[in-house]
N, C-alpha and C. Protein backbone atom coordinates (compact mmCIF):
# COMPACT_ATOMS: atom_id res chain seq x y z
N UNK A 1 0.84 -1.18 0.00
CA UNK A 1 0.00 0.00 0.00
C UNK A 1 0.89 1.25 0.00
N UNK A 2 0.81 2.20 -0.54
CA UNK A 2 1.42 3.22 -0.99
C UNK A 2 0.19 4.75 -0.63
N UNK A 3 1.14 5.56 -0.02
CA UNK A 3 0.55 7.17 0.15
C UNK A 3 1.02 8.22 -1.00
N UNK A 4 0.07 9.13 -1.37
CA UNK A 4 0.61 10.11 -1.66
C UNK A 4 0.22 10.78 -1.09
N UNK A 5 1.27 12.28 -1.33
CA UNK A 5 1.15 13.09 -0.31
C UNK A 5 1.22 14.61 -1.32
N UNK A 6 0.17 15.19 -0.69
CA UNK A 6 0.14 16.58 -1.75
C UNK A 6 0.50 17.77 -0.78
N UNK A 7 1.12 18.81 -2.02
CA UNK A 7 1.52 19.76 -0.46
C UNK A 7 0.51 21.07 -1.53
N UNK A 8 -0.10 22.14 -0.79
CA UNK A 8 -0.87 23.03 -1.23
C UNK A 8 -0.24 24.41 -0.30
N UNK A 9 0.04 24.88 -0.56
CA UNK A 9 0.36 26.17 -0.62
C UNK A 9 -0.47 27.70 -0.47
N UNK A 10 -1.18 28.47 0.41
CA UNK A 10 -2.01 29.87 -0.26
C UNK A 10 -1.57 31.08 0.53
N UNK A 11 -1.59 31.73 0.24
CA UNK A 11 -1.12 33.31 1.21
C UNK A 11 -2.64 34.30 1.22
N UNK A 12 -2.87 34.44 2.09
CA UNK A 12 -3.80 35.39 2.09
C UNK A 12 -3.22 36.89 2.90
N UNK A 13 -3.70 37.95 2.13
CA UNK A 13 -2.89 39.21 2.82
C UNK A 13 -4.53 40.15 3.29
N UNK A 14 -4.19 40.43 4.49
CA UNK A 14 -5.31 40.91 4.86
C UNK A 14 -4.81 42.57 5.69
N UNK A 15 -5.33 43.40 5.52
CA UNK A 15 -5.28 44.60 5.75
C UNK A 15 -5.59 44.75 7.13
N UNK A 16 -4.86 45.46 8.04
CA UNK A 16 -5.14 45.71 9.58
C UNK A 16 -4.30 47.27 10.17
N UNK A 17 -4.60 47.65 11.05
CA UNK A 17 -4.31 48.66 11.44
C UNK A 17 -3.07 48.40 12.49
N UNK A 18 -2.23 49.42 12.79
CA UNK A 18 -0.99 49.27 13.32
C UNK A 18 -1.67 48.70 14.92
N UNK A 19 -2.07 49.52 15.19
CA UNK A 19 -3.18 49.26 16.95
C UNK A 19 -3.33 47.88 16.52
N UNK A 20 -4.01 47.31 15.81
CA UNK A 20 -5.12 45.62 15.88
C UNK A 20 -3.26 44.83 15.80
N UNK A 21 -2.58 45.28 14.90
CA UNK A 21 -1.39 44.12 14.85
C UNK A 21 -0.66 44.11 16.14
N UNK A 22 -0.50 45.65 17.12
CA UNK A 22 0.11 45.08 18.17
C UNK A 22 -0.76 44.68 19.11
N UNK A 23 -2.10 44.60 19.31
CA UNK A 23 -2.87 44.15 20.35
C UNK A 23 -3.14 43.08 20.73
N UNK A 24 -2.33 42.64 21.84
CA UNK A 24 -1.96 41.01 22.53
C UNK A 24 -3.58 40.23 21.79
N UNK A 25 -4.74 40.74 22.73
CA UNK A 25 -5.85 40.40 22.51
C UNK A 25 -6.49 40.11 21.36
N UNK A 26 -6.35 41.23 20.08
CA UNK A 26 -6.70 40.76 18.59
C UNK A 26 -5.91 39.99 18.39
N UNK A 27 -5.08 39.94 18.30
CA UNK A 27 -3.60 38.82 17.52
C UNK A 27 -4.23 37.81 18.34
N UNK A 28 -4.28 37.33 19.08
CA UNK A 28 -4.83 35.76 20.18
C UNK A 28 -6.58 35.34 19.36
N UNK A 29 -7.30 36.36 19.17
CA UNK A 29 -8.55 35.91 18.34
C UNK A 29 -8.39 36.19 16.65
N UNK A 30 -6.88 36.67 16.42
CA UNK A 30 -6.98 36.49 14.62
C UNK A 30 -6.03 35.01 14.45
N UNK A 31 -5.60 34.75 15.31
CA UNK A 31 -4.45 33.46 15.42
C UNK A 31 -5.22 32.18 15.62
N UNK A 32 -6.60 31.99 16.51
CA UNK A 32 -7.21 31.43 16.63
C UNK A 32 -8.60 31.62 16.16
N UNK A 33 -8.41 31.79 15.41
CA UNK A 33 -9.39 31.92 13.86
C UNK A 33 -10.90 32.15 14.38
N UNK A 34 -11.09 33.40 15.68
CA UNK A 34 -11.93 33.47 16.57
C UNK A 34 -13.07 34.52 16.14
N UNK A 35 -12.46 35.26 15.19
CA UNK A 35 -13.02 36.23 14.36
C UNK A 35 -14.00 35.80 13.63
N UNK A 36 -15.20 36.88 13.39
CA UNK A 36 -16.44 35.57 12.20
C UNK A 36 -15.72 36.08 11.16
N UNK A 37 -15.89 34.54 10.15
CA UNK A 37 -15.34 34.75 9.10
C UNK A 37 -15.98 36.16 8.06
N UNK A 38 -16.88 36.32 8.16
CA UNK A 38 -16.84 37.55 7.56
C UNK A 38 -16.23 38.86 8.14
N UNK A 39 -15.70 38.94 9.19
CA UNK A 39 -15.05 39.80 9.62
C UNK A 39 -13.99 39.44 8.88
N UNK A 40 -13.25 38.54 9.37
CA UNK A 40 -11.54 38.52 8.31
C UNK A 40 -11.82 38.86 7.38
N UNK A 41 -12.82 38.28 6.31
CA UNK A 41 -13.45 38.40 4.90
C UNK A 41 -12.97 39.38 4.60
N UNK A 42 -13.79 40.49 4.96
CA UNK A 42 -13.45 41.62 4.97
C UNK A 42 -12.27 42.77 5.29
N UNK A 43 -11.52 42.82 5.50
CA UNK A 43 -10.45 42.80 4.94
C UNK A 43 -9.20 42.05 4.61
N UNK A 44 -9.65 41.00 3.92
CA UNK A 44 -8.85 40.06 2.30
C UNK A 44 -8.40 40.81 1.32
N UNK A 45 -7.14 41.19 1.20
CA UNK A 45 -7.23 41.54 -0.33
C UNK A 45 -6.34 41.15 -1.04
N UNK A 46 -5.58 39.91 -0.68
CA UNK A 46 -4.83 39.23 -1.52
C UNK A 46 -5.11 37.78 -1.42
N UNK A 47 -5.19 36.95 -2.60
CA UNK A 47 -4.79 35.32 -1.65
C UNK A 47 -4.41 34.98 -2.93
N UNK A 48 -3.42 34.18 -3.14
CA UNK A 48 -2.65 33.33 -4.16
C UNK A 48 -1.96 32.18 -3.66
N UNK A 49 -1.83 31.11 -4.92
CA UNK A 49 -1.36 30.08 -4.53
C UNK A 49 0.24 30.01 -4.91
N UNK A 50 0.92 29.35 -3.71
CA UNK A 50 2.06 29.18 -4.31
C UNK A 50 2.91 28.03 -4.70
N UNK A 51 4.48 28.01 -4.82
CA UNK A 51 5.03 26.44 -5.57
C UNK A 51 6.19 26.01 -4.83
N UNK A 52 5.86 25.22 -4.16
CA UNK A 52 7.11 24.73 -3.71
C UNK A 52 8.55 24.06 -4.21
N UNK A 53 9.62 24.51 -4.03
CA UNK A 53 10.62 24.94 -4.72
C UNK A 53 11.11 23.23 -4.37
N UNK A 54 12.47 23.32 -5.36
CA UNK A 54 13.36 21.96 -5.26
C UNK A 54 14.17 21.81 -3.19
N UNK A 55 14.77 23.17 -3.45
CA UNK A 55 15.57 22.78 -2.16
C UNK A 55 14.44 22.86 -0.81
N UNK A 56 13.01 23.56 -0.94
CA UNK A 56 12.01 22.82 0.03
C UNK A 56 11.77 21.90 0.18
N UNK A 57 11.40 21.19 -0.93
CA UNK A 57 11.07 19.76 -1.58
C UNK A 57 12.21 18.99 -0.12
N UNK A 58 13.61 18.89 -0.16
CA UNK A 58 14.20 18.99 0.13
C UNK A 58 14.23 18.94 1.23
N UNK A 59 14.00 19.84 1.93
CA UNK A 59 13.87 20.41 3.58
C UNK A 59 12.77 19.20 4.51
N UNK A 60 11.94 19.77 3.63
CA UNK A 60 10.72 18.99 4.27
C UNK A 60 11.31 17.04 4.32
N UNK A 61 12.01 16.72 3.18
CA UNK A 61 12.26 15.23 3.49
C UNK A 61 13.08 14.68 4.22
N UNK A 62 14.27 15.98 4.56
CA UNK A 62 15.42 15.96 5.40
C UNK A 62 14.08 16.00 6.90
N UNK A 63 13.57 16.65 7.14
CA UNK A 63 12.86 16.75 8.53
C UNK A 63 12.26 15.48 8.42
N UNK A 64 11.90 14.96 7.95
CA UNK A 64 10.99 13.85 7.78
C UNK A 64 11.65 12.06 8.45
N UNK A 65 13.15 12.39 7.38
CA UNK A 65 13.96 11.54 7.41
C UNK A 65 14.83 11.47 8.57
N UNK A 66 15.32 12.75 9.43
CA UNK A 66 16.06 12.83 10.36
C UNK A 66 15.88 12.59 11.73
N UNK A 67 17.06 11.98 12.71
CA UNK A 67 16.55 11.46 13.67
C UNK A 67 17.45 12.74 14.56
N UNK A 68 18.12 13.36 14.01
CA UNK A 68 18.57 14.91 14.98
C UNK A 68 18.21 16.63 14.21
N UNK A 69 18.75 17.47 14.43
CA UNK A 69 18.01 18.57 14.09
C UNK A 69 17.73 19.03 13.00
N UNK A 70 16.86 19.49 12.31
CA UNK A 70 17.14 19.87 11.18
C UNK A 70 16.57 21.63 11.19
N UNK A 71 17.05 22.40 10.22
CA UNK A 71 16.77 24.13 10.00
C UNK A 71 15.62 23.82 10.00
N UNK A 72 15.10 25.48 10.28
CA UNK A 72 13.85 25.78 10.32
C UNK A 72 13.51 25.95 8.74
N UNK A 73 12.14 25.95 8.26
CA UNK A 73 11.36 25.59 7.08
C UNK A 73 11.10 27.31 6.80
N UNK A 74 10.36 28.21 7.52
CA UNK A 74 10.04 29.21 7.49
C UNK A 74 10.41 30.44 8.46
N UNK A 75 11.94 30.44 8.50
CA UNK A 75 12.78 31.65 9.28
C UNK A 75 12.15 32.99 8.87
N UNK A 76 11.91 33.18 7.47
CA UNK A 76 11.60 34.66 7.05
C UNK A 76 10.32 34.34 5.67
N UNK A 77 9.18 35.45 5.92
CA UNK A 77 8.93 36.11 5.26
C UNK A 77 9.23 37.05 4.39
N UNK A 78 9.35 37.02 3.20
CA UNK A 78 9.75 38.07 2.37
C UNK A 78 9.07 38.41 1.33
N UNK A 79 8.87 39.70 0.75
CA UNK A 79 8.37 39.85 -0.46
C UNK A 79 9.08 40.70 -1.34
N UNK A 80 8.57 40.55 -2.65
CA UNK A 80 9.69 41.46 -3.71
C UNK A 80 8.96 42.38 -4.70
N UNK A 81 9.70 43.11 -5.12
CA UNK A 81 8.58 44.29 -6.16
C UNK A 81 9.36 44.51 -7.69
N UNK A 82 10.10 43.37 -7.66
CA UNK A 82 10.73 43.26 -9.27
C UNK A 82 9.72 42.40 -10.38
N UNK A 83 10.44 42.82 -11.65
CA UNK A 83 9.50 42.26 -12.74
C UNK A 83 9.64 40.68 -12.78
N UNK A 84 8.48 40.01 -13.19
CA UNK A 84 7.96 38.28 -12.92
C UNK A 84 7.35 37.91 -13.51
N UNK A 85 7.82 37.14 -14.11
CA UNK A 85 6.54 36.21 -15.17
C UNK A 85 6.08 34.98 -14.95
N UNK A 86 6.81 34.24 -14.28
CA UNK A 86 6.96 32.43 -13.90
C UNK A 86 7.13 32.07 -12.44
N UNK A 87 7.10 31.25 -12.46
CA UNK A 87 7.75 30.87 -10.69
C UNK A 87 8.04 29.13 -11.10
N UNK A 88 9.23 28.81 -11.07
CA UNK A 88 9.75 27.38 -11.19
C UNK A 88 10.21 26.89 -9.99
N UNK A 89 10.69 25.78 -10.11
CA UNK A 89 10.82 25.23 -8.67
C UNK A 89 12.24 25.15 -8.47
N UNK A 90 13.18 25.97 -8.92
CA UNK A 90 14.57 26.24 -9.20
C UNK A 90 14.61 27.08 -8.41
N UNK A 91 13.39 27.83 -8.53
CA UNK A 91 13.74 29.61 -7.74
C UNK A 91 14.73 29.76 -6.54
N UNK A 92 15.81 30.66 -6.87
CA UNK A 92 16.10 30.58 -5.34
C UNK A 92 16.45 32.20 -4.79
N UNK A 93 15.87 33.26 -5.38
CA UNK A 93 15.44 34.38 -4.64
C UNK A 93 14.81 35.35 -5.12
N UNK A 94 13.76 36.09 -4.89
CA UNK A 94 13.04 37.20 -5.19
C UNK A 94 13.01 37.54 -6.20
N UNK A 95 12.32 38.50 -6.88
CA UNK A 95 12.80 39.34 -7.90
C UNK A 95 12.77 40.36 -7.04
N UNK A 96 13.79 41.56 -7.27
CA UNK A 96 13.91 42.37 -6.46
C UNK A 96 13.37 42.46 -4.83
N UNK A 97 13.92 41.70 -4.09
CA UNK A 97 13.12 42.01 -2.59
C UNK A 97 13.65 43.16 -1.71
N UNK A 98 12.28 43.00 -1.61
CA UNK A 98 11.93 44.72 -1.11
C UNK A 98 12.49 44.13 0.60
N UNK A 99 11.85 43.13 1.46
CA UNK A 99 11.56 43.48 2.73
C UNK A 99 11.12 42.33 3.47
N UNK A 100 11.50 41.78 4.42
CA UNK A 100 11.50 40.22 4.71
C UNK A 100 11.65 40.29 6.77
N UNK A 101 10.69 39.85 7.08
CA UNK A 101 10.49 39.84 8.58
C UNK A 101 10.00 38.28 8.96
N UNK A 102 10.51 38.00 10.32
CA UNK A 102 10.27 36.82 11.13
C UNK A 102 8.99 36.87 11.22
N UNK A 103 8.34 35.19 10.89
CA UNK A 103 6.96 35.30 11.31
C UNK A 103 6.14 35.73 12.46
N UNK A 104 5.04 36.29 12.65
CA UNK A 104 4.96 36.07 14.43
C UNK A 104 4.16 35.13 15.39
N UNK A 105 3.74 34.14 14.24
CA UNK A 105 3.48 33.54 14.97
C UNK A 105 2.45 32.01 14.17
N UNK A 106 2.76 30.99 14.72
CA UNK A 106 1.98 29.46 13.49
C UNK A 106 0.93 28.94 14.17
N UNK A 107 -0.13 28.18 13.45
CA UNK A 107 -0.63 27.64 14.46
C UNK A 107 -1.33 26.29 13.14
N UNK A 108 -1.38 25.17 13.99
CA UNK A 108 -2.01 24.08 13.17
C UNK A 108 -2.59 23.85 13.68
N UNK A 109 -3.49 23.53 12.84
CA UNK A 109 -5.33 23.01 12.26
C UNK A 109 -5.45 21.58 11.16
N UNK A 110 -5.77 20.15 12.22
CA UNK A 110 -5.52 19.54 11.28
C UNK A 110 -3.97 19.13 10.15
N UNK A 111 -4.58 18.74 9.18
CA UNK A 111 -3.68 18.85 8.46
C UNK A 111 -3.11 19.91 7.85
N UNK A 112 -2.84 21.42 8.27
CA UNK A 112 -2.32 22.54 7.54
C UNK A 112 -1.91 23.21 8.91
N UNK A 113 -0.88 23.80 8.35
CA UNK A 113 -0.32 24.72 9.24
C UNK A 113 -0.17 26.32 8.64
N UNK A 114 -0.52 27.39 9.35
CA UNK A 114 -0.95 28.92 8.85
C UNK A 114 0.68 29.46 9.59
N UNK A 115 1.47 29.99 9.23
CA UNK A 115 2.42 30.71 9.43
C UNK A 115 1.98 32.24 9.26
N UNK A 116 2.13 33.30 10.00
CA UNK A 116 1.12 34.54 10.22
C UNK A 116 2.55 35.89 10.23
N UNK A 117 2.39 37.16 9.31
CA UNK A 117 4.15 37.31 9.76
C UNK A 117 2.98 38.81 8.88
N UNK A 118 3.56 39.76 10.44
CA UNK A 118 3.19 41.39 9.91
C UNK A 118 3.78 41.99 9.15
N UNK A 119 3.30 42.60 9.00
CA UNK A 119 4.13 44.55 8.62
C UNK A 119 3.40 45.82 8.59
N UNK A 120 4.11 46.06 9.41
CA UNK A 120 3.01 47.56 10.09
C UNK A 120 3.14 48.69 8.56
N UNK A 121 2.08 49.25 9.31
CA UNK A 121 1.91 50.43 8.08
C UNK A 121 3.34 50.88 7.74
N UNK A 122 4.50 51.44 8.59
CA UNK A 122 5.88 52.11 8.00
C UNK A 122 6.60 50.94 7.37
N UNK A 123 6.34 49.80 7.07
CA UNK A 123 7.69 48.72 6.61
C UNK A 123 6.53 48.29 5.19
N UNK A 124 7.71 47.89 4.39
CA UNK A 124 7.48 47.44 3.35
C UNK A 124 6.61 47.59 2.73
N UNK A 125 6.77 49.08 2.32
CA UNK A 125 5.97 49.99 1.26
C UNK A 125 5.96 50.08 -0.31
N UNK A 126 5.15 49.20 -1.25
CA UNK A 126 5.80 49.44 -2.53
C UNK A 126 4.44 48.39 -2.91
N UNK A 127 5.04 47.99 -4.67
CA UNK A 127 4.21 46.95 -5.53
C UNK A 127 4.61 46.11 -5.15
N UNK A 128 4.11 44.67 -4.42
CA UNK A 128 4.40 43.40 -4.53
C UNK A 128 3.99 42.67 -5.58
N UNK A 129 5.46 42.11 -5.89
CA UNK A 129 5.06 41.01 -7.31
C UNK A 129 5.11 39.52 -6.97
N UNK A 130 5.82 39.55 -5.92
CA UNK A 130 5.84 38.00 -5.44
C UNK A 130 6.29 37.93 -4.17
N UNK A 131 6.11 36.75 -3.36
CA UNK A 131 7.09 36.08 -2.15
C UNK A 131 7.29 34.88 -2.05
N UNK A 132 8.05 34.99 -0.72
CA UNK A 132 8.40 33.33 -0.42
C UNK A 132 8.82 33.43 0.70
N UNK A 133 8.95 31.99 1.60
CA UNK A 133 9.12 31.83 2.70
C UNK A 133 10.30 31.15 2.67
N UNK A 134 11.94 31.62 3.08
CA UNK A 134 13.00 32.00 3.48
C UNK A 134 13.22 30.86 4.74
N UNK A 135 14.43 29.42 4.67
CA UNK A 135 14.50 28.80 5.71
C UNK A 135 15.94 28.63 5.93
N UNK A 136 16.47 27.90 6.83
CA UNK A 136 18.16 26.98 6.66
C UNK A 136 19.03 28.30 6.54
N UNK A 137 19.06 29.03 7.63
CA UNK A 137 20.20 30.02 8.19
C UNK A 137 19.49 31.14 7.29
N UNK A 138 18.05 31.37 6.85
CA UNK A 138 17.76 32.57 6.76
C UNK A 138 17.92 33.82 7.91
N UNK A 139 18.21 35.28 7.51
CA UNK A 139 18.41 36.14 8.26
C UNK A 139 17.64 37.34 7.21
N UNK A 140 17.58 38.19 8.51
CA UNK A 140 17.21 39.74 7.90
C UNK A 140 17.36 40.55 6.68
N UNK A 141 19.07 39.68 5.76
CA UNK A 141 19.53 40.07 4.79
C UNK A 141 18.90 39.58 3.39
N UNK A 142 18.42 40.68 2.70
CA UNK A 142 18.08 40.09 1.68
C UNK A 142 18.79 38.88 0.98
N UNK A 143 17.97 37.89 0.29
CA UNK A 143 18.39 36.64 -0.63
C UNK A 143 19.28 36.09 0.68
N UNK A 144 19.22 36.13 1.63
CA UNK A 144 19.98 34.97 2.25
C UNK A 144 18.80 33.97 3.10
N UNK A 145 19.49 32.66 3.50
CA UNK A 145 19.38 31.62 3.27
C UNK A 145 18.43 30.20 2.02
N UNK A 146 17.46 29.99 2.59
CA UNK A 146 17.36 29.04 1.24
C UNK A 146 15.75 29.09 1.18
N UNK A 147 15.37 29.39 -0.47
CA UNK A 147 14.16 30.07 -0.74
C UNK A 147 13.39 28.75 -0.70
N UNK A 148 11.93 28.68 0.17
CA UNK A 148 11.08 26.76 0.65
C UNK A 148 10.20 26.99 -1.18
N UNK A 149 9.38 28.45 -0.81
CA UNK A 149 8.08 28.37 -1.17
C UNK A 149 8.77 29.88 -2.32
N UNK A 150 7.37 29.91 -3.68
CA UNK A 150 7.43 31.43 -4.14
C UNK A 150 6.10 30.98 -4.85
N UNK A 151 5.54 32.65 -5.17
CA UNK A 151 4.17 32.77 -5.22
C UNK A 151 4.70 34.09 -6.13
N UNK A 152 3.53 34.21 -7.41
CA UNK A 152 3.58 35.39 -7.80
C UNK A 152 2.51 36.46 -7.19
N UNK A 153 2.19 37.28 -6.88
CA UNK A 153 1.00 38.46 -6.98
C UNK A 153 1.38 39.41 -6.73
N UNK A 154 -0.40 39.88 -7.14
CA UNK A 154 0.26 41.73 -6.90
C UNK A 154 -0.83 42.41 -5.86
N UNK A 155 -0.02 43.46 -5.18
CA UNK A 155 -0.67 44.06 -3.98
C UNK A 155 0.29 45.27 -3.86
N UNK A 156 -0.17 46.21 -3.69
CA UNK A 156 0.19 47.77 -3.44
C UNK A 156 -0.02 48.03 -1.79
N UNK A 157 1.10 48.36 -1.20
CA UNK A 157 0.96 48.20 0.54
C UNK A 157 1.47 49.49 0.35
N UNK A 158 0.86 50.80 1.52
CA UNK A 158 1.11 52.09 1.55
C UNK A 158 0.95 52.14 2.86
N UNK A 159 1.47 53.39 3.33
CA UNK A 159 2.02 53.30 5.08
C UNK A 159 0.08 54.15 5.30
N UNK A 160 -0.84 53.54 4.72
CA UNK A 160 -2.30 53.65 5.31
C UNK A 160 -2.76 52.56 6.23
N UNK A 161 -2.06 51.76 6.17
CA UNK A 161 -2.16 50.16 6.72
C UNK A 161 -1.13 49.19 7.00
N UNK A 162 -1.06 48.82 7.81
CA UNK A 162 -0.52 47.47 8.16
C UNK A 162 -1.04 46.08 7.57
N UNK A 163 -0.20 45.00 7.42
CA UNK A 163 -0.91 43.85 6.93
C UNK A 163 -0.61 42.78 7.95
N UNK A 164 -1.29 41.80 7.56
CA UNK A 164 -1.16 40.59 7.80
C UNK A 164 -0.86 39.71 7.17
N UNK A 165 -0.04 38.65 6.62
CA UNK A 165 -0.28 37.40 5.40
C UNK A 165 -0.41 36.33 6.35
N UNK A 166 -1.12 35.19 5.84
CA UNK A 166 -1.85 34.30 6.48
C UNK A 166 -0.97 33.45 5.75
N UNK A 167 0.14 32.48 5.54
CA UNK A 167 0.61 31.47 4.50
C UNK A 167 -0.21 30.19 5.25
N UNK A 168 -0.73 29.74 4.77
CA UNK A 168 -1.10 28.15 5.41
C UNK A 168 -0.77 27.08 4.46
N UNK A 169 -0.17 26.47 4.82
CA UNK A 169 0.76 25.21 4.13
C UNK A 169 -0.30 23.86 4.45
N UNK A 170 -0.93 23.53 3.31
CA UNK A 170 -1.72 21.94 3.56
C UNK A 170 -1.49 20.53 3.00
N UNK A 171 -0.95 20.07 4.26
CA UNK A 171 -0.40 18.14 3.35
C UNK A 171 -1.70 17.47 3.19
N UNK A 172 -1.91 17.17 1.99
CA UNK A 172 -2.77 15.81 2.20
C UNK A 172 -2.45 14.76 1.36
């Protein structure tokens, strides 16, 4: 008997105010998905799917396979505002990245896990054309460590708002 195993990928970017992202209390009912869904609904304004790359591919089988430590999968969030046409599973950094922060925080449901990673209204201001989630000695510095996931879209973030991206990663 034999499994397969599918991995699904989506980012949802949702619009929030600098106050709601630092408030212990909202963050504890947007993390625990406590909000009615038409509240989140409402402010959605991105969701795309993305592709998981060769050296994720990778990551994930090394964790799988290993009986001591292995890097973290999703050290950094990042997004980029350079020109994009494709996303292959070669990718291994941005087109132009703009701006890349530690998640703040995961939580699993079932089979998927939501990785949740801000940016207040003053950070990472521009056109987003794509991202990816940054693992294996990723740091603060752009294009460093090793690109899991990339996604193309587009979203215009202006210091009127803070965001949220929701990545939820689903095996089945």
């Amino acid at each position: 008997m034999s499994t397969t195993l599918h991995f699904e990928g989506i980012v949802r970017v949702y619009e929030l105010s600098d106050e709601q992202l630092f408030d212990a209390d909202f963050q504890r009912w947007w993390r625990r998905f406590s909000l009615a869904e038409k509240e989140r609904e409402a402010r959605l304004v991105v969701e795309a799917k993305n592709m998981l790359m060769n050296a994720g591919r990778t990551q994930l089988l090394n964790f799988v396979g290993s009986s001591g430590s292995t890097s973290a999968f999703a050290q950094y969030y990042a997004v980029g505002t350079g020109a994009i046409y494709t996303v292959t599973p070669s990718d291994s950094q941005l087109a132009g990245e703009l701006f890349r922060a530690q998640p703040a925080s995961y939580s699993i449901v079932g089979n998927a896990v939501t990785i949740s990673t801000n940016f207040t209204s003053g950070q990472a201001n521009g056109t987003y054309t794509n991202a990816a989630l940054f693992g294996v000695n990723a740091t603060s510095t752009a294009n460093s460590g090793t690109m899991m996931t990339h996604m193309i879209y587009t979203y215009t973030k202006t210091n009127a708002n803070g965001i949220t991206s929701d990545y939820t990663i689903t095996l089945t």
